[in-house]
N, C-alpha and C. Protein backbone atom coordinates (compact mmCIF):
# COMPACT_ATOMS: atom_id res chain seq x y z
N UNK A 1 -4.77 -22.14 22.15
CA UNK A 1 -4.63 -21.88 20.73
C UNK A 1 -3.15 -21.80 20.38
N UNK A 2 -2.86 -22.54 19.12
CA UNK A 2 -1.49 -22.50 19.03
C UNK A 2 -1.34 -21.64 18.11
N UNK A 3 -0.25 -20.60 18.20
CA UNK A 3 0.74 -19.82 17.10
C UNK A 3 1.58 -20.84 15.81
N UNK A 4 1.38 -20.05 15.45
CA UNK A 4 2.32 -20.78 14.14
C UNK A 4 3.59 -20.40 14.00
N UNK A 5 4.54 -20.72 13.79
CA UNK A 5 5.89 -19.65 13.75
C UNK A 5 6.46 -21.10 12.52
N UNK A 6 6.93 -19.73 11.47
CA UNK A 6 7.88 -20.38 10.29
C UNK A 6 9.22 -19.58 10.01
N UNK A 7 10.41 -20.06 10.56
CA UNK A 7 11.49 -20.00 9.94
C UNK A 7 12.00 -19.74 9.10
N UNK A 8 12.79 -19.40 8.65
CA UNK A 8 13.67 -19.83 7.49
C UNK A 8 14.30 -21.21 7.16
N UNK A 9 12.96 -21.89 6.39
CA UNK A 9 13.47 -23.87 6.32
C UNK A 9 12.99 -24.21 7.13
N UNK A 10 12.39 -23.78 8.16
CA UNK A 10 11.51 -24.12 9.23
C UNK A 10 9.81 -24.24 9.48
N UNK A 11 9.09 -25.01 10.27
CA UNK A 11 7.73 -24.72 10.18
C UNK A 11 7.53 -25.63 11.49
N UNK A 12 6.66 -24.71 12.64
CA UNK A 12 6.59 -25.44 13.78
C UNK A 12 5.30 -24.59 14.42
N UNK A 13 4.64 -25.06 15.16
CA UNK A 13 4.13 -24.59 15.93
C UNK A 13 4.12 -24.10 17.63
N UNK A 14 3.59 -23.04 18.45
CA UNK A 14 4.03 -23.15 19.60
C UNK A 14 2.77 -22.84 20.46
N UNK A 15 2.64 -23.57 21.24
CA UNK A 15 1.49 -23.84 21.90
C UNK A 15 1.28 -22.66 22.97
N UNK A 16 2.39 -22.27 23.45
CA UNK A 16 2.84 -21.38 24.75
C UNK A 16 3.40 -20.37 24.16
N UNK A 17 3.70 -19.55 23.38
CA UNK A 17 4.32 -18.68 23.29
C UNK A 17 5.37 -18.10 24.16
N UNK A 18 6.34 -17.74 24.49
CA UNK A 18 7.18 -17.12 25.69
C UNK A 18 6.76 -15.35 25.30
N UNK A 19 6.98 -14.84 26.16
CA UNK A 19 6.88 -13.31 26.30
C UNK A 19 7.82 -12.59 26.09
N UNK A 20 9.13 -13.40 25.72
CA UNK A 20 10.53 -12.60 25.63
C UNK A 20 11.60 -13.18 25.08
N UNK A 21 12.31 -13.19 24.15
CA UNK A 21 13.40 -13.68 23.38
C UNK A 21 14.46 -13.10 23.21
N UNK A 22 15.83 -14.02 23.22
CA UNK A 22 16.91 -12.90 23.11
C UNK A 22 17.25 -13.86 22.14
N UNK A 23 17.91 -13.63 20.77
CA UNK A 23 18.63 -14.01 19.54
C UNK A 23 20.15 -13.78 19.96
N UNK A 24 21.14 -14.62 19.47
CA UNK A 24 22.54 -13.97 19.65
C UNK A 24 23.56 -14.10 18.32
N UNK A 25 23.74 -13.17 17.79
CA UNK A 25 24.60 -13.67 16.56
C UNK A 25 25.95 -13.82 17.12
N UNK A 26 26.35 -15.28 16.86
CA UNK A 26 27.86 -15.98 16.91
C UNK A 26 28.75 -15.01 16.33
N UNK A 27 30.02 -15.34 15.96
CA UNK A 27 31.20 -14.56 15.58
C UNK A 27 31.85 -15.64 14.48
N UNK A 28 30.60 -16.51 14.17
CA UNK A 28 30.99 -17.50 12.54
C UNK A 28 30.78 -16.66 11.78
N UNK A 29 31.56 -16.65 10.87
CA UNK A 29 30.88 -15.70 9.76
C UNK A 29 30.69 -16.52 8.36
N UNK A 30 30.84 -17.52 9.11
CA UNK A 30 30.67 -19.10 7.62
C UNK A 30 29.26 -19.06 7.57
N UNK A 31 28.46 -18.97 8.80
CA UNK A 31 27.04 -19.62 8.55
C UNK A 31 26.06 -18.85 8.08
N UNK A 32 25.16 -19.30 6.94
CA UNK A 32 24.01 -18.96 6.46
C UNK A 32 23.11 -18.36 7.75
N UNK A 33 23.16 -19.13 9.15
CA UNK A 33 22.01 -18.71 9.81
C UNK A 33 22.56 -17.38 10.97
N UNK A 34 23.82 -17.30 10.53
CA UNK A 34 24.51 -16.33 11.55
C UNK A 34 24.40 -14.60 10.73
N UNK A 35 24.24 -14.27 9.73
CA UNK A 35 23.76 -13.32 8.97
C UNK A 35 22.65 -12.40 9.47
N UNK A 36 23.15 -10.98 9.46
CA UNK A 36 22.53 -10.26 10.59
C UNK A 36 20.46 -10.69 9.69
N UNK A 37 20.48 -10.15 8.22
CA UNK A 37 19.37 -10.44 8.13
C UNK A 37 18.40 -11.26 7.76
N UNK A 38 18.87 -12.68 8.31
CA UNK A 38 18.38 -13.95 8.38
C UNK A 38 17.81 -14.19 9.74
N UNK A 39 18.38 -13.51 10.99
CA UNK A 39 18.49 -13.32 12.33
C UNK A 39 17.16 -12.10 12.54
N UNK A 40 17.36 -11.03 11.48
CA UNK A 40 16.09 -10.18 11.51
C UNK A 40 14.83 -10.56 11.34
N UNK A 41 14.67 -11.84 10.20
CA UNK A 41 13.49 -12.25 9.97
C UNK A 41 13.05 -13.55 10.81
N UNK A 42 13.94 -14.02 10.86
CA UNK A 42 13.22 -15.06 12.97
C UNK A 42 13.01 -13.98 13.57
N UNK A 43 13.56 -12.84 13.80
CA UNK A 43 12.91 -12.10 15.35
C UNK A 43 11.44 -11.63 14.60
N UNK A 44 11.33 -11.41 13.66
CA UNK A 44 10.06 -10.77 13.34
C UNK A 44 9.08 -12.54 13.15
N UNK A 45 9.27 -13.13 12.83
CA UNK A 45 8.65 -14.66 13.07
C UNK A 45 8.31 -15.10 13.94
N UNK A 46 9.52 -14.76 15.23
CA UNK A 46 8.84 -14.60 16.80
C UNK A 46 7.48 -14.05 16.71
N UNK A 47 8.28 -12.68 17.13
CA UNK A 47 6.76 -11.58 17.26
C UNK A 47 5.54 -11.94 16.49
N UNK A 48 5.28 -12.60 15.39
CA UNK A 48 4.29 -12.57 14.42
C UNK A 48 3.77 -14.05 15.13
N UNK A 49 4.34 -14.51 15.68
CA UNK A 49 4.12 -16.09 16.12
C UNK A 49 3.44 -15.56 17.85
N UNK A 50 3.24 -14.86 18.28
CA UNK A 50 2.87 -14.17 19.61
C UNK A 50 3.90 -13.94 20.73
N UNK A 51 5.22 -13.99 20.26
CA UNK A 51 6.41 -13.18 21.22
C UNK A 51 5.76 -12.08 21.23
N UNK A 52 5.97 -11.73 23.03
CA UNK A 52 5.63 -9.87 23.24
C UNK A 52 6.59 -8.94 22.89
N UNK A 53 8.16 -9.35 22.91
CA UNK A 53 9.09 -8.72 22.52
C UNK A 53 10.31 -9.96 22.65
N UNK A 54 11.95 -8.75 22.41
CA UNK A 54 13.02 -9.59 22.01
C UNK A 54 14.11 -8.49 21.98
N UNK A 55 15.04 -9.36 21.93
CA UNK A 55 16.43 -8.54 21.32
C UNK A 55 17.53 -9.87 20.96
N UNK A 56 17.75 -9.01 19.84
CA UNK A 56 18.63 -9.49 19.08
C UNK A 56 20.06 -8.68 19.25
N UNK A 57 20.84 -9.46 19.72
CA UNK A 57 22.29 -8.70 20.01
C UNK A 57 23.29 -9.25 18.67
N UNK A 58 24.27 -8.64 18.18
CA UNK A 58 24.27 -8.40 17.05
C UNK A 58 26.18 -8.17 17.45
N UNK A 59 26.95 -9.37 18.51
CA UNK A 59 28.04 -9.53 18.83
C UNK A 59 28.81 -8.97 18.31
N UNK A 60 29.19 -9.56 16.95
CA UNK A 60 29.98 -8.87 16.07
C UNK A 60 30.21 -7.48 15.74
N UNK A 61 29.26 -6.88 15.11
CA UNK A 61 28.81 -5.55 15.63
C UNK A 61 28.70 -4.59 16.67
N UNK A 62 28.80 -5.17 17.71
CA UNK A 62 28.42 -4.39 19.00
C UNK A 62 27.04 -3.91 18.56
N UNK A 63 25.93 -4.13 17.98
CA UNK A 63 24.95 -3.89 18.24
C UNK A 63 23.63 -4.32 18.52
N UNK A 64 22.75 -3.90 19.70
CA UNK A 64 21.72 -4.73 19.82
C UNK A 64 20.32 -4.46 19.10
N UNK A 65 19.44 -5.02 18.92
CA UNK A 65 18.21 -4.57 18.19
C UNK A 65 16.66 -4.76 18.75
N UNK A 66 16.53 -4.03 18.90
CA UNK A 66 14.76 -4.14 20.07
C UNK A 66 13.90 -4.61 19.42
N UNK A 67 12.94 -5.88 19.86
CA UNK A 67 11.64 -6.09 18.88
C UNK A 67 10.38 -6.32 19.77
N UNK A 68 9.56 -5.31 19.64
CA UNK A 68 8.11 -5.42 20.17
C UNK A 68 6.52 -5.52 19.51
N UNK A 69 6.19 -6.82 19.92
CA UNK A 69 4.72 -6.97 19.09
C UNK A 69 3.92 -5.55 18.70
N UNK A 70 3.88 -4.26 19.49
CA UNK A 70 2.74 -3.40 19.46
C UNK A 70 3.90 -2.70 18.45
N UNK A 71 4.99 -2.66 18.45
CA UNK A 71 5.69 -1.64 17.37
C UNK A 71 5.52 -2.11 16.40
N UNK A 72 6.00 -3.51 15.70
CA UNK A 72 5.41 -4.09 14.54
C UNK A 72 4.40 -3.51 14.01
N UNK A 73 3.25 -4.05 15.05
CA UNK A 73 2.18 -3.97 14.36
C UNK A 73 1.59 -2.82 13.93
N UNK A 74 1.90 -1.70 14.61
CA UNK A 74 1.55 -0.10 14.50
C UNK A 74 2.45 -0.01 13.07
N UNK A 75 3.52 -0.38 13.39
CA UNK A 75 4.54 0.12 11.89
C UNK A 75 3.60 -0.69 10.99
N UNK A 76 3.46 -1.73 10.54
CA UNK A 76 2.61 -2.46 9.77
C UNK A 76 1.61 -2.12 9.26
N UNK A 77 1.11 -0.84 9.86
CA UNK A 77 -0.40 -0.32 9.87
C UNK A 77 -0.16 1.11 9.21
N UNK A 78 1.31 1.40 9.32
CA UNK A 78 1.42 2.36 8.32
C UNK A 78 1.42 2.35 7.00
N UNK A 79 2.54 1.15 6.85
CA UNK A 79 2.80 0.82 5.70
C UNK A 79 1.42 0.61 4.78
């Protein structure tokens, strides 16, 4: 069964899902796709697409950001 995963401008499908993703924001600060929360909503596109988790490191910043399918979805369930 394939996942769906949509981008930003993007639309693809993934047959395999991977279990783990790391995102890396560059040190462009020209690009539309280098923007910490353009970078937030692919990692959550992952996960929603059947990534088990991720991190997004956040170079510029020095900071990294944790993303896990069961946290999503529990947070999701609050809301």
């Amino acid at each position: 069964m394939a996942s769906s995963l949509t981008l930003p401008g993007k639309a693809f499908d993934i047959p395999h899902p991977p279990n783990f993703i790391v995102e890396v924001l560059s040190y462009n600060p020209h690009s539309q796709n280098n923007r910490l929360d353009f970078q937030q909503v692919k990692m959550i596109d992952w996960i929603m697409a059947g990534v088990e988790s991720g991190i997004l490191n956040d170079g510029p910043d020095r900071n990294i950001h944790l993303y896990c399918r069961t946290n999503l979805l529990n947070e999701a369930e609050v809301h």
